[in-house]
PDB file of N, CA and C in Angstrom:
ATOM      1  N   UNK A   1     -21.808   4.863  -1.038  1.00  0.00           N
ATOM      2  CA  UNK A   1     -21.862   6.294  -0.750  1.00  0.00           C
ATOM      3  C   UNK A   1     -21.644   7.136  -2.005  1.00  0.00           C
ATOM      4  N   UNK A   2     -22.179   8.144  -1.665  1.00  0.00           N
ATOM      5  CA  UNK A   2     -22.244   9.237  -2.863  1.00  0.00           C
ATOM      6  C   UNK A   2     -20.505   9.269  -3.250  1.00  0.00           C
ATOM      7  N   UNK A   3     -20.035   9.430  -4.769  1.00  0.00           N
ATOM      8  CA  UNK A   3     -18.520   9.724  -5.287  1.00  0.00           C
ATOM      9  C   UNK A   3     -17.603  10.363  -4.530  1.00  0.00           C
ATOM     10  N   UNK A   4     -18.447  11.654  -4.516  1.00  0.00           N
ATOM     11  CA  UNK A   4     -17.658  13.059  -3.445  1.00  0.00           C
ATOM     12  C   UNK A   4     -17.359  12.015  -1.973  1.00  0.00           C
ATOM     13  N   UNK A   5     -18.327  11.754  -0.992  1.00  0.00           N
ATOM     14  CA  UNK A   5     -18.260  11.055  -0.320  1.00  0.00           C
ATOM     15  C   UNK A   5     -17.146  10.031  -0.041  1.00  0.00           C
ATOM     16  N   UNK A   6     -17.203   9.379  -1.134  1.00  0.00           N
ATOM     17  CA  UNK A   6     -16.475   8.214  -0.866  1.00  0.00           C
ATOM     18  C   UNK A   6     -14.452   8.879  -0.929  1.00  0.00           C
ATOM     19  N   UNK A   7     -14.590   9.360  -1.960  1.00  0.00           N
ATOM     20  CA  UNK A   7     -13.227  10.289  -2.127  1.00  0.00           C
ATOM     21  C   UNK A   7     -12.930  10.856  -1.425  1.00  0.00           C
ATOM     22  N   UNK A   8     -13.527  11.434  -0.589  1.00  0.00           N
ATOM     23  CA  UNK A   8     -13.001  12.109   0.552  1.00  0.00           C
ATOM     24  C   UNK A   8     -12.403  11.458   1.390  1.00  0.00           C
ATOM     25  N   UNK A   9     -13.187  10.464   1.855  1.00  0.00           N
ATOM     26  CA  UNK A   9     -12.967   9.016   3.053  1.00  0.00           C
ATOM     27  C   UNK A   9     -11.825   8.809   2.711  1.00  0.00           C
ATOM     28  N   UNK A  10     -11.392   7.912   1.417  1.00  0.00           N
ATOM     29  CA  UNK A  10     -10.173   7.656   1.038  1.00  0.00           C
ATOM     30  C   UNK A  10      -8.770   8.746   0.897  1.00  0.00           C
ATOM     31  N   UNK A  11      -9.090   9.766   0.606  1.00  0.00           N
ATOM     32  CA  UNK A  11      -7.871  10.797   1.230  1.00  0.00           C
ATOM     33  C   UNK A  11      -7.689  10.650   2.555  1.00  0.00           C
ATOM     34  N   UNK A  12      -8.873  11.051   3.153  1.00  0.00           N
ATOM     35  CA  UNK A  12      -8.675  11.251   4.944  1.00  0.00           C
ATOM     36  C   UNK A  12      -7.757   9.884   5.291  1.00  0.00           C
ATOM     37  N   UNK A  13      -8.076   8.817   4.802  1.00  0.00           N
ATOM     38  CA  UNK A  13      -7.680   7.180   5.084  1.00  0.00           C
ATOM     39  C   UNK A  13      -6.621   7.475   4.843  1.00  0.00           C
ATOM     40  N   UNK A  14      -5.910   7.748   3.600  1.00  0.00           N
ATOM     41  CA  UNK A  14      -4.624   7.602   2.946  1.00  0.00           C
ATOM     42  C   UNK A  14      -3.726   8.930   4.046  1.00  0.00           C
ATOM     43  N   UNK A  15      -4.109   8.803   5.000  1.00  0.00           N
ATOM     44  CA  UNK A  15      -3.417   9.740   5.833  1.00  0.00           C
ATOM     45  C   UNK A  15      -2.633   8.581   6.621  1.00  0.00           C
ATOM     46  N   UNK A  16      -2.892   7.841   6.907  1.00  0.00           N
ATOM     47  CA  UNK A  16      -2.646   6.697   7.169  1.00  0.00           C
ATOM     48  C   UNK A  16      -3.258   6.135   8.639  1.00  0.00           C
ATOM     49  N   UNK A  17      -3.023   5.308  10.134  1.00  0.00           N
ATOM     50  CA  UNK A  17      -3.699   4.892  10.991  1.00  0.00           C
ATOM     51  C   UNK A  17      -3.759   6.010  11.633  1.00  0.00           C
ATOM     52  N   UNK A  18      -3.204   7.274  11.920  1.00  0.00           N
ATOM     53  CA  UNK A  18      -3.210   8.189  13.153  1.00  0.00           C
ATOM     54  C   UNK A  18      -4.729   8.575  12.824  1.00  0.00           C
ATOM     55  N   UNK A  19      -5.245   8.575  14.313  1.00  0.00           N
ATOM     56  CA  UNK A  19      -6.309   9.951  13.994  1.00  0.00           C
ATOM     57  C   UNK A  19      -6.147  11.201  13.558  1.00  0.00           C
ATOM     58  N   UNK A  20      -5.396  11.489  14.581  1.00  0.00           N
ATOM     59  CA  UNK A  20      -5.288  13.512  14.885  1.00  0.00           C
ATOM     60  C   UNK A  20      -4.731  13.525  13.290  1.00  0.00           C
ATOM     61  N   UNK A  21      -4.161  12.752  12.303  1.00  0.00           N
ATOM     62  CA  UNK A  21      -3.593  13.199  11.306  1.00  0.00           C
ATOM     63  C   UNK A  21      -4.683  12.925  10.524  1.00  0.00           C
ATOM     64  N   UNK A  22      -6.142  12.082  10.770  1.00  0.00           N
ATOM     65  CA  UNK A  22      -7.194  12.184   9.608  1.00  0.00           C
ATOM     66  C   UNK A  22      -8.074  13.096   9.793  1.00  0.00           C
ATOM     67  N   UNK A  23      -8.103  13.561  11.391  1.00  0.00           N
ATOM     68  CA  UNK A  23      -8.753  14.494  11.305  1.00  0.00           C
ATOM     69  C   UNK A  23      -7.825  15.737  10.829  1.00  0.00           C
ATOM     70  N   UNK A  24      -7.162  16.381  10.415  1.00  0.00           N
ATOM     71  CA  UNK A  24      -6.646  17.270  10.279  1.00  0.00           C
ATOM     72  C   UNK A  24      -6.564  16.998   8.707  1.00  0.00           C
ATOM     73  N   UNK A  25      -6.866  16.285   8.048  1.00  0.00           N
ATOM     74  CA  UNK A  25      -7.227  16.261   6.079  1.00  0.00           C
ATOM     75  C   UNK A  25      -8.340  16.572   6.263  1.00  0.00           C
ATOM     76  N   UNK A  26      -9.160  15.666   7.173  1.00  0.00           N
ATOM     77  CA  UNK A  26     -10.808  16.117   6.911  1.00  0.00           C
ATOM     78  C   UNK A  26     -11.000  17.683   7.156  1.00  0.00           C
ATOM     79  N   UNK A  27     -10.410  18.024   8.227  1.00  0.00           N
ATOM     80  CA  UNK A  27     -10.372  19.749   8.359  1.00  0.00           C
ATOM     81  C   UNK A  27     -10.167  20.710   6.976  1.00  0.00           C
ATOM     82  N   UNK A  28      -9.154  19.962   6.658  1.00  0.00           N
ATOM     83  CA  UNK A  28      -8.686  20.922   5.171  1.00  0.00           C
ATOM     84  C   UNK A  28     -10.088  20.848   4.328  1.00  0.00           C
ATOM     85  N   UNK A  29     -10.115  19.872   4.054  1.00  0.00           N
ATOM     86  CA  UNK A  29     -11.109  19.553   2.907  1.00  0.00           C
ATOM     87  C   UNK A  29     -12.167  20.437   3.282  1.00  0.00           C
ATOM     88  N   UNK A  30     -12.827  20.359   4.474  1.00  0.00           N
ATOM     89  CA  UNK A  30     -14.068  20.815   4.547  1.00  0.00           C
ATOM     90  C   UNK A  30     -13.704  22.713   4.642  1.00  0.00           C
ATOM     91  N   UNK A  31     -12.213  23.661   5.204  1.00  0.00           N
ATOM     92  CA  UNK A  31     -12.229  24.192   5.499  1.00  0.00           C
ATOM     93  C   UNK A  31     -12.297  24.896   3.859  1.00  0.00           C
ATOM     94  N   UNK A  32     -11.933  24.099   2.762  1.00  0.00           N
ATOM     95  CA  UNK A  32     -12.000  23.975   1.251  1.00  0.00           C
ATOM     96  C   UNK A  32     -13.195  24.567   0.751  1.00  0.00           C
ATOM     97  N   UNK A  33     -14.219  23.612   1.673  1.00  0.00           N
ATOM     98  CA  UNK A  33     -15.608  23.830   1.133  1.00  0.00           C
ATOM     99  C   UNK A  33     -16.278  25.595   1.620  1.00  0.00           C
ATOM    100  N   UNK A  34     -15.545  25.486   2.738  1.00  0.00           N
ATOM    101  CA  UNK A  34     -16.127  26.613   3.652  1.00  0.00           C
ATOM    102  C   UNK A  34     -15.556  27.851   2.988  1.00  0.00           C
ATOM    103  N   UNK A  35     -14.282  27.810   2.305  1.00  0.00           N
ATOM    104  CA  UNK A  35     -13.988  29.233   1.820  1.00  0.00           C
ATOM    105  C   UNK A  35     -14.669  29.187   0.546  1.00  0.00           C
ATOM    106  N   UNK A  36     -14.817  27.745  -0.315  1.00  0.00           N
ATOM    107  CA  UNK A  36     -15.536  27.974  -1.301  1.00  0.00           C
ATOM    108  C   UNK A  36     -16.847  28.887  -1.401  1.00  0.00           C
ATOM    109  N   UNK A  37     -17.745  28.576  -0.835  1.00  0.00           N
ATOM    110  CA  UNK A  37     -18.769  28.726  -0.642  1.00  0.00           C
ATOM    111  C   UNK A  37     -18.933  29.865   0.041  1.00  0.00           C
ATOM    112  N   UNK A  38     -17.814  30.601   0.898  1.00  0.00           N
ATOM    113  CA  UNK A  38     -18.021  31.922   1.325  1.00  0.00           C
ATOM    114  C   UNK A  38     -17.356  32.895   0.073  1.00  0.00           C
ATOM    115  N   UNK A  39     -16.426  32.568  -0.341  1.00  0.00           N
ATOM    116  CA  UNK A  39     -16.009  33.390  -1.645  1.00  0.00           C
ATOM    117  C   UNK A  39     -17.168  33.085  -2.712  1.00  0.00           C
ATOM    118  N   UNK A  40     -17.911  32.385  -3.073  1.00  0.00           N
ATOM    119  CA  UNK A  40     -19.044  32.414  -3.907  1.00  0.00           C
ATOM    120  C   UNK A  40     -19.966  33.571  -3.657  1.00  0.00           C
ATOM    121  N   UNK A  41     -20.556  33.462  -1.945  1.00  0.00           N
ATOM    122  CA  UNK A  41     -21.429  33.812  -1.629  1.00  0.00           C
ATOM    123  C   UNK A  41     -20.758  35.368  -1.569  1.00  0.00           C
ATOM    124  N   UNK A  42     -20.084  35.818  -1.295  1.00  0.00           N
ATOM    125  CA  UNK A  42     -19.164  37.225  -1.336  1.00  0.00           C
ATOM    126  C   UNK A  42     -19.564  37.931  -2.939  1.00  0.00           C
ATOM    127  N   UNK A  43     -19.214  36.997  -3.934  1.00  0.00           N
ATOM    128  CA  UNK A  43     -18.920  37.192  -5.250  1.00  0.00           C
ATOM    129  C   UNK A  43     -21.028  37.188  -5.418  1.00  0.00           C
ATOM    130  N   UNK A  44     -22.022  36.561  -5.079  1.00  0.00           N
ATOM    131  CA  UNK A  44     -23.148  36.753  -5.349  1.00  0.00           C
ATOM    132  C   UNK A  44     -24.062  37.694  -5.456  1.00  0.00           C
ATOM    133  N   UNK A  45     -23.787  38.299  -3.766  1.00  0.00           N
ATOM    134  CA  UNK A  45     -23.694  39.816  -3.171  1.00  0.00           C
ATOM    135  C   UNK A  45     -23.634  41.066  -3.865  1.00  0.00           C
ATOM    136  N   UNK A  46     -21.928  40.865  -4.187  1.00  0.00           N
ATOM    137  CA  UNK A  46     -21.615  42.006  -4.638  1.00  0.00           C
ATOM    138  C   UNK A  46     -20.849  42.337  -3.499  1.00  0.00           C
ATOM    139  N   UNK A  47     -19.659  41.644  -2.844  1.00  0.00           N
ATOM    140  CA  UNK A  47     -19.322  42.096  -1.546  1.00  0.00           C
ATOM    141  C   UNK A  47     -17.540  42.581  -1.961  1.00  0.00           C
ATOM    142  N   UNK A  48     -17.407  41.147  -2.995  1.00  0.00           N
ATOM    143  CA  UNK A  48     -16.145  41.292  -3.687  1.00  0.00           C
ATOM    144  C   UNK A  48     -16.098  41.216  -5.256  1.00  0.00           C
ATOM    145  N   UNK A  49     -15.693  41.459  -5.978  1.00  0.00           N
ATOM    146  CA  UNK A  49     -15.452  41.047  -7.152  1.00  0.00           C
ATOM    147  C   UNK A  49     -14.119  40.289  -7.785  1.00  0.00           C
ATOM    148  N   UNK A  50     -14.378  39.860  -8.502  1.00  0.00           N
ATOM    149  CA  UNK A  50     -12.843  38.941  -9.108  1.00  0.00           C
ATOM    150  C   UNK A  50     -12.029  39.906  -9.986  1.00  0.00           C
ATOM    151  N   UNK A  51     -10.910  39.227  -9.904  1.00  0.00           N
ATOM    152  CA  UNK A  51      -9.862  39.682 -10.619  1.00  0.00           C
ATOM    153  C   UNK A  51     -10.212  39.825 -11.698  1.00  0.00           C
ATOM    154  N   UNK A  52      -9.694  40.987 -12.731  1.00  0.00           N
ATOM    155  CA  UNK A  52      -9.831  40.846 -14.442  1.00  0.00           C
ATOM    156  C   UNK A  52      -9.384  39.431 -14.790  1.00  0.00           C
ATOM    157  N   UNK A  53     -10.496  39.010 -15.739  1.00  0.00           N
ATOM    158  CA  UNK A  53     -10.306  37.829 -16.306  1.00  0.00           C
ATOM    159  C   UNK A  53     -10.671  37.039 -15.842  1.00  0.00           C
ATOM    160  N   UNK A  54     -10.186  36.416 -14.420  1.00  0.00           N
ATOM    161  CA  UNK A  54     -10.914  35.265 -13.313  1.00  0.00           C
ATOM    162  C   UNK A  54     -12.627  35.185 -13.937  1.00  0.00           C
ATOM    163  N   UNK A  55     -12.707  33.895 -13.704  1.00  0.00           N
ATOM    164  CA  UNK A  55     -14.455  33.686 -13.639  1.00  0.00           C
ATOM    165  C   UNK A  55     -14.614  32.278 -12.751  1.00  0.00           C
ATOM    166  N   UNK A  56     -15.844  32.320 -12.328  1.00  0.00           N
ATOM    167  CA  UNK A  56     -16.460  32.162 -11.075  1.00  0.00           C
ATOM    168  C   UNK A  56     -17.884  31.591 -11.367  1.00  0.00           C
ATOM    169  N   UNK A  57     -18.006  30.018 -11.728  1.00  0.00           N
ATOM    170  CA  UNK A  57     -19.146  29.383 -12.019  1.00  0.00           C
ATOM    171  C   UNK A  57     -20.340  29.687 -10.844  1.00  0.00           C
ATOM    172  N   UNK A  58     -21.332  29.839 -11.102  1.00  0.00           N
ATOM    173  CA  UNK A  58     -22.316  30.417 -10.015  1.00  0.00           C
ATOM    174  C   UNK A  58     -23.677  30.250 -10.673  1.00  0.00           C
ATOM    175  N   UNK A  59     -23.858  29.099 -10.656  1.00  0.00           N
ATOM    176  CA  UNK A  59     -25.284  28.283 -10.622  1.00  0.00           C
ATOM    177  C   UNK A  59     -26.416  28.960 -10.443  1.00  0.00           C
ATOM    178  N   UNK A  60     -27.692  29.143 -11.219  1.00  0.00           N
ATOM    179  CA  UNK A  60     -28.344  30.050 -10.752  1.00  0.00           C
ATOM    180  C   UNK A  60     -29.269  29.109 -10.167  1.00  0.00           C
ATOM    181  N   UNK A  61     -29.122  28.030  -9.939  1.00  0.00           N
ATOM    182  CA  UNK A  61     -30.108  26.954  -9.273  1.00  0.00           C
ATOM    183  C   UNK A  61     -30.178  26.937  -7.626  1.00  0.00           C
ATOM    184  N   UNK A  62     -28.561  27.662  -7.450  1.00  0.00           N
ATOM    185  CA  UNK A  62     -28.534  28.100  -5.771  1.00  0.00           C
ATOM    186  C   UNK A  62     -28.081  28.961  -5.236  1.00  0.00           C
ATOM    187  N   UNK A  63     -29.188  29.012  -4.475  1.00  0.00           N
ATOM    188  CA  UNK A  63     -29.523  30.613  -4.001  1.00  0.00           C
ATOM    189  C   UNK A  63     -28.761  31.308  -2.616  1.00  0.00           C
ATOM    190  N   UNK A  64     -28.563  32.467  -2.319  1.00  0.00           N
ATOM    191  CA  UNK A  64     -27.420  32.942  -1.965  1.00  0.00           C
ATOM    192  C   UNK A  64     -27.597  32.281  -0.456  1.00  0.00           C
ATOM    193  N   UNK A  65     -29.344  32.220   0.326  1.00  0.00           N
ATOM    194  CA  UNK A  65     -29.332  31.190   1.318  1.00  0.00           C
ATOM    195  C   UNK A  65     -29.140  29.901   1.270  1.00  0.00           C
ATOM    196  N   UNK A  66     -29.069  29.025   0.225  1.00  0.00           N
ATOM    197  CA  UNK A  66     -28.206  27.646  -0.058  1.00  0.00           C
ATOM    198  C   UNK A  66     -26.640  27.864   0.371  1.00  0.00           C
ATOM    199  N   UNK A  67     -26.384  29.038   0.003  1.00  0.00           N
ATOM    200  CA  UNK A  67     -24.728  28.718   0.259  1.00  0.00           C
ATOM    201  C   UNK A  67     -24.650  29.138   1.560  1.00  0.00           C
ATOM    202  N   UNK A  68     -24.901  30.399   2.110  1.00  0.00           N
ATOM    203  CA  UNK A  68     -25.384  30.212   3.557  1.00  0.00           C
ATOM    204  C   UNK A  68     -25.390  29.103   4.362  1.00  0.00           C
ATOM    205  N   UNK A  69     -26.672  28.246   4.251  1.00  0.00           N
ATOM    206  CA  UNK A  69     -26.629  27.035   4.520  1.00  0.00           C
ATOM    207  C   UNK A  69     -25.609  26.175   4.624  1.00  0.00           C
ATOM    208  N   UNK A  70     -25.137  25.841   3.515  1.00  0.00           N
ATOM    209  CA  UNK A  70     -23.556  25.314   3.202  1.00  0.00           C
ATOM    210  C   UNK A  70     -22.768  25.705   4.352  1.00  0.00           C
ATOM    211  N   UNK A  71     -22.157  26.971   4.015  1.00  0.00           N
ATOM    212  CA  UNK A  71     -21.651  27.668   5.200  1.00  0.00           C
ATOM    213  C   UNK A  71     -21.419  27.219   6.616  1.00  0.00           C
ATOM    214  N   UNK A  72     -22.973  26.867   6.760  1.00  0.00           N
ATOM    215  CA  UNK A  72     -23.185  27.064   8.126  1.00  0.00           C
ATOM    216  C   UNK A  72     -22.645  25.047   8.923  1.00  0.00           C
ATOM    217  N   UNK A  73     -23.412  24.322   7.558  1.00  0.00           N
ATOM    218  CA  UNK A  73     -22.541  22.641   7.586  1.00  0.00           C
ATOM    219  C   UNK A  73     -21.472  22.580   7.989  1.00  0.00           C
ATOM    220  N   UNK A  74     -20.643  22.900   7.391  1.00  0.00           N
ATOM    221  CA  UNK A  74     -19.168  23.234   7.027  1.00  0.00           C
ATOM    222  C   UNK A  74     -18.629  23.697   8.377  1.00  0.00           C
ATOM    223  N   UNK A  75     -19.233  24.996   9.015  1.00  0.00           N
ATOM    224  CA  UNK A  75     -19.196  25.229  10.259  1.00  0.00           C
ATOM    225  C   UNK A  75     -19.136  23.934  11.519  1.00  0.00           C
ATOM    226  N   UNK A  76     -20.669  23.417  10.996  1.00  0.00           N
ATOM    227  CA  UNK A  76     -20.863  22.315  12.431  1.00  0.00           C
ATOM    228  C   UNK A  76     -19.650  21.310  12.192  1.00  0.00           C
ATOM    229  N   UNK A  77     -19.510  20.996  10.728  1.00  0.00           N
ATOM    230  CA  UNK A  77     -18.907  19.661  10.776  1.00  0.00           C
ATOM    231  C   UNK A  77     -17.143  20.068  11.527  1.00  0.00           C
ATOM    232  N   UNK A  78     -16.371  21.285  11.536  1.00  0.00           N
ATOM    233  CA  UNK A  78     -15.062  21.257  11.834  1.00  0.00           C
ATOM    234  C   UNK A  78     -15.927  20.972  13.436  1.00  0.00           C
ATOM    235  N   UNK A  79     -16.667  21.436  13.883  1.00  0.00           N
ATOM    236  CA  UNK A  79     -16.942  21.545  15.821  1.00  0.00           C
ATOM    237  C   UNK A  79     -16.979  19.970  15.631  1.00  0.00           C
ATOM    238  N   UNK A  80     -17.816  19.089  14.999  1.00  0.00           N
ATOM    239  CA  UNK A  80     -17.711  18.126  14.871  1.00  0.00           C
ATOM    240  C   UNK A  80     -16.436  17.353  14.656  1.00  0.00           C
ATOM    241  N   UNK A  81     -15.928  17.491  14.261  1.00  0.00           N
ATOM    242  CA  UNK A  81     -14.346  16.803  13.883  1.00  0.00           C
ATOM    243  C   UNK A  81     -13.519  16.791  15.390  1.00  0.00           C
ATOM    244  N   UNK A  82     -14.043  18.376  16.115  1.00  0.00           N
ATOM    245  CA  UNK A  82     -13.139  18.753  17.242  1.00  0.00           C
ATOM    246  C   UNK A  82     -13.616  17.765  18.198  1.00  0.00           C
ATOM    247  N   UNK A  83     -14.836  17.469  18.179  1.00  0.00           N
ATOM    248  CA  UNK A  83     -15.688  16.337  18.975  1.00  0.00           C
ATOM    249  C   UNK A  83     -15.738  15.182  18.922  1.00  0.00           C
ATOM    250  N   UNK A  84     -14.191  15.071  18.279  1.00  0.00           N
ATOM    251  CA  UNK A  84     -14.125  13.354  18.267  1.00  0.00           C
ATOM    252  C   UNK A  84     -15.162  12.163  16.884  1.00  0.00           C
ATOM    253  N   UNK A  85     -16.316  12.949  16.489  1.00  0.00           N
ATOM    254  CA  UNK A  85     -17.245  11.900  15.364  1.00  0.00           C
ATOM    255  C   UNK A  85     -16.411  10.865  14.516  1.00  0.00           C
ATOM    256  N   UNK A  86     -17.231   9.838  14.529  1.00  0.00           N
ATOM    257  CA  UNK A  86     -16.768   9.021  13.911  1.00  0.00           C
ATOM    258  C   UNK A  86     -16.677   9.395  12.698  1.00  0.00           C
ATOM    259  N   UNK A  87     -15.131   9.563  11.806  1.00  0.00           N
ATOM    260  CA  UNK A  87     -15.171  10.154  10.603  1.00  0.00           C
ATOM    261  C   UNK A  87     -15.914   9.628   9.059  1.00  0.00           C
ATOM    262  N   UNK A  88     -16.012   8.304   9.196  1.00  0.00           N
ATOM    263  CA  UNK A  88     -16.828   7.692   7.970  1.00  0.00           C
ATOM    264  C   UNK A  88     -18.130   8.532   8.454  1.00  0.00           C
ATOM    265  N   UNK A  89     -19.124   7.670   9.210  1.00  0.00           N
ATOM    266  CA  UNK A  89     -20.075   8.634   9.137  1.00  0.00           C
ATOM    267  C   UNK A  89     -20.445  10.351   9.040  1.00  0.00           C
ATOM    268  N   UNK A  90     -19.493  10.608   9.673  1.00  0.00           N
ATOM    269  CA  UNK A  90     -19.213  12.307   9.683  1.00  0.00           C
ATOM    270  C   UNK A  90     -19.662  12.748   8.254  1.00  0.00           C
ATOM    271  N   UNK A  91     -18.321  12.235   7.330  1.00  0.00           N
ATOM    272  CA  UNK A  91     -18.244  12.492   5.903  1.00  0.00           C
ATOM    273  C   UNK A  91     -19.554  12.317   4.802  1.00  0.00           C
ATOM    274  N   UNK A  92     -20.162  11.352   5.023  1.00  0.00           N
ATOM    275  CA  UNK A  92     -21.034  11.035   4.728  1.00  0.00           C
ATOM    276  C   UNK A  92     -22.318  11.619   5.426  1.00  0.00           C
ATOM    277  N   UNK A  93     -22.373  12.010   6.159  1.00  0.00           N
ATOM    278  CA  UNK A  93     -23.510  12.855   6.932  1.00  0.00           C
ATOM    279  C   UNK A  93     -23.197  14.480   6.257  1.00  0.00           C
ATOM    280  N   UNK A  94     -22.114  14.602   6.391  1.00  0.00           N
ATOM    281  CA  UNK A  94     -21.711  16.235   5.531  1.00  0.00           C
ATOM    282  C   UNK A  94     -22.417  16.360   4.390  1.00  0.00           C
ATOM    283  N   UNK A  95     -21.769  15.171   3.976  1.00  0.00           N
ATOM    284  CA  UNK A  95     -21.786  15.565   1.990  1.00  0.00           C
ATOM    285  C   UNK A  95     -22.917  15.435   1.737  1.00  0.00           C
ATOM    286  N   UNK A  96     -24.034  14.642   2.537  1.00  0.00           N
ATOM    287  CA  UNK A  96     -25.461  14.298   2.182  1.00  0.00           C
ATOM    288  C   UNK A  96     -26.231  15.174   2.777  1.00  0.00           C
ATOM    289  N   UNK A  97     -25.495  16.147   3.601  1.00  0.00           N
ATOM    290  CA  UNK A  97     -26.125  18.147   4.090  1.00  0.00           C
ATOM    291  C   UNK A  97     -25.662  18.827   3.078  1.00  0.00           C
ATOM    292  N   UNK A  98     -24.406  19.143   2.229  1.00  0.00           N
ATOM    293  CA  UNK A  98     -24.112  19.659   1.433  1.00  0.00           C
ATOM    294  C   UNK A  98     -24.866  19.700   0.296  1.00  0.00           C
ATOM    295  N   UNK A  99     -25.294  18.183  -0.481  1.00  0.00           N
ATOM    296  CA  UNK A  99     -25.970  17.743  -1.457  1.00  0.00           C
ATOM    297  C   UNK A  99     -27.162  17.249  -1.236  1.00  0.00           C
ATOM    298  N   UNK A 100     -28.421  17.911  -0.582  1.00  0.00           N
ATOM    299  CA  UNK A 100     -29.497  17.100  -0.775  1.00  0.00           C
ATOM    300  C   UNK A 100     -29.917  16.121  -1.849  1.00  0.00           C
ATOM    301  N   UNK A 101     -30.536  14.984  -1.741  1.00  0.00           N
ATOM    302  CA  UNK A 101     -31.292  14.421  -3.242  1.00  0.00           C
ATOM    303  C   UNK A 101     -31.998  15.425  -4.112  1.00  0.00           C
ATOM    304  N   UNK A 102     -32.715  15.898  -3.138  1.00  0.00           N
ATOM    305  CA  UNK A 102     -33.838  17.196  -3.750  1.00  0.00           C
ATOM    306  C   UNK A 102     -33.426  18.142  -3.885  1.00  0.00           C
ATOM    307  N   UNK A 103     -32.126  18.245  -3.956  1.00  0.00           N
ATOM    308  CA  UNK A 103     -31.433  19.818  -4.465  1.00  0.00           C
ATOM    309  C   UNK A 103     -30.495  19.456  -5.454  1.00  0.00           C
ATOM    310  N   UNK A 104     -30.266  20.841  -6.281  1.00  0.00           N
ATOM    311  CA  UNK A 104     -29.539  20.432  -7.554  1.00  0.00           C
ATOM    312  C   UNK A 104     -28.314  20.177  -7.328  1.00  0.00           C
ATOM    313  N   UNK A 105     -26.985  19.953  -7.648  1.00  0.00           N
ATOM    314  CA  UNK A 105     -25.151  19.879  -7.312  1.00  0.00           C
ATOM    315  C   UNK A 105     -24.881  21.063  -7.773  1.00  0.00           C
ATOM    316  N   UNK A 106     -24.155  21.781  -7.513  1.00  0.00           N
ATOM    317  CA  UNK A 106     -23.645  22.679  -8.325  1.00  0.00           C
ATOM    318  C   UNK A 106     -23.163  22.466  -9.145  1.00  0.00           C
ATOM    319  N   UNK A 107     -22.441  23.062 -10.193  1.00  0.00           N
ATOM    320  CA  UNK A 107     -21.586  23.267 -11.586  1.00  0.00           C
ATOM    321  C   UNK A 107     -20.979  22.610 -10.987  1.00  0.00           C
ATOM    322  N   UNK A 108     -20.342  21.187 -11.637  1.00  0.00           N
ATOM    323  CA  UNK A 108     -18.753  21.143 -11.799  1.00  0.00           C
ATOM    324  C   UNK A 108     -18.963  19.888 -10.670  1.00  0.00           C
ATOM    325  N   UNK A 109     -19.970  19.699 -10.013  1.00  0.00           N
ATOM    326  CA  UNK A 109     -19.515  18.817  -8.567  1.00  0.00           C
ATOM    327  C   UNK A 109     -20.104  17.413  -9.199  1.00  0.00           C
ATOM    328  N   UNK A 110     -20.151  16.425  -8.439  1.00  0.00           N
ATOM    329  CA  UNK A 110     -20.272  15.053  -9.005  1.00  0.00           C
ATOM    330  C   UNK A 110     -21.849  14.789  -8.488  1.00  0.00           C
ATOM    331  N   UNK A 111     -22.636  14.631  -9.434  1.00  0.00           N
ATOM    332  CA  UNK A 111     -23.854  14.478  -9.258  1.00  0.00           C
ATOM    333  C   UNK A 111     -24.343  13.050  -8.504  1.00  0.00           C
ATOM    334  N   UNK A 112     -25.719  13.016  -7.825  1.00  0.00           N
ATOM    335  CA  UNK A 112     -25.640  11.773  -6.962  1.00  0.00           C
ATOM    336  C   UNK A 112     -26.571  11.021  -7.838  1.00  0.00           C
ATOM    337  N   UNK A 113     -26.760   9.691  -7.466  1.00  0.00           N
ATOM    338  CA  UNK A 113     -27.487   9.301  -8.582  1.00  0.00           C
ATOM    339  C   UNK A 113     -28.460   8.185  -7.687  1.00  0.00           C
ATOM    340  N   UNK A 114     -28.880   8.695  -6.573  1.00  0.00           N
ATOM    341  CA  UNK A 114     -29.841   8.378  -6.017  1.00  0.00           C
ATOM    342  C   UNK A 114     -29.779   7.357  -4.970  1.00  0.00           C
ATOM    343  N   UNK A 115     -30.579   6.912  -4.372  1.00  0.00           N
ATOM    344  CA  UNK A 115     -30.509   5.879  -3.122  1.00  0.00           C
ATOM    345  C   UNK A 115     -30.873   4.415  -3.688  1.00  0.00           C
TER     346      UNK A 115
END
């Protein structure tokens, strides 16, 4: 599995055997992604601006409906989590909606290096 992918799994794991306690890392993480990507998309706009000084990597490779998109993953996957999914696959079904092959990674994220 893709890096991001796999790292994730292993946090959620290192929660240890409970469910309700892996689902509730996987929640964080993704709820991570979800403010990311809405504070990006805010900051793209022009809805908010950053603090003096703060800066805010913002890819011009993706576009303000990519993060949208994102957004909207991020969305299904917590309903998903609430729905019981099996979390390996879950994670791996996310991150491979998050990161298409055919789409670029953003700044800073761990690039995939193919199938």
């Amino acid at each position: 599995p893709q890096p991001l992918a796999k790292w994730t799994l292993e946090f959620v794991e290192a929660a240890g055997p409970t469910t309700p306690v892996r689902r509730d890392r996987l929640r964080l993480i993704v709820r991570l992604f979800l403010l990311f990507y809405r504070q990006r998309l805010f900051v793209r706009v022009g809805a908010i601006s950053l603090a003096p000084g703060a800066s805010c990597e913002v890819s011009t490779s993706n576009s303000v409906e990519e993060d949208a998109r994102r957004i909207d993953r991020c969305s299904d996957a917590l309903v998903q989590i609430d729905a019981n999914a099996n979390l390996p696959t879950l994670i791996e079904c996310w991150i491979d909606d998050l990161f298409p092959l055919n789409s670029p990674a953003p700044a800073g994220s761990p690039r995939r290096s193919g199938s």
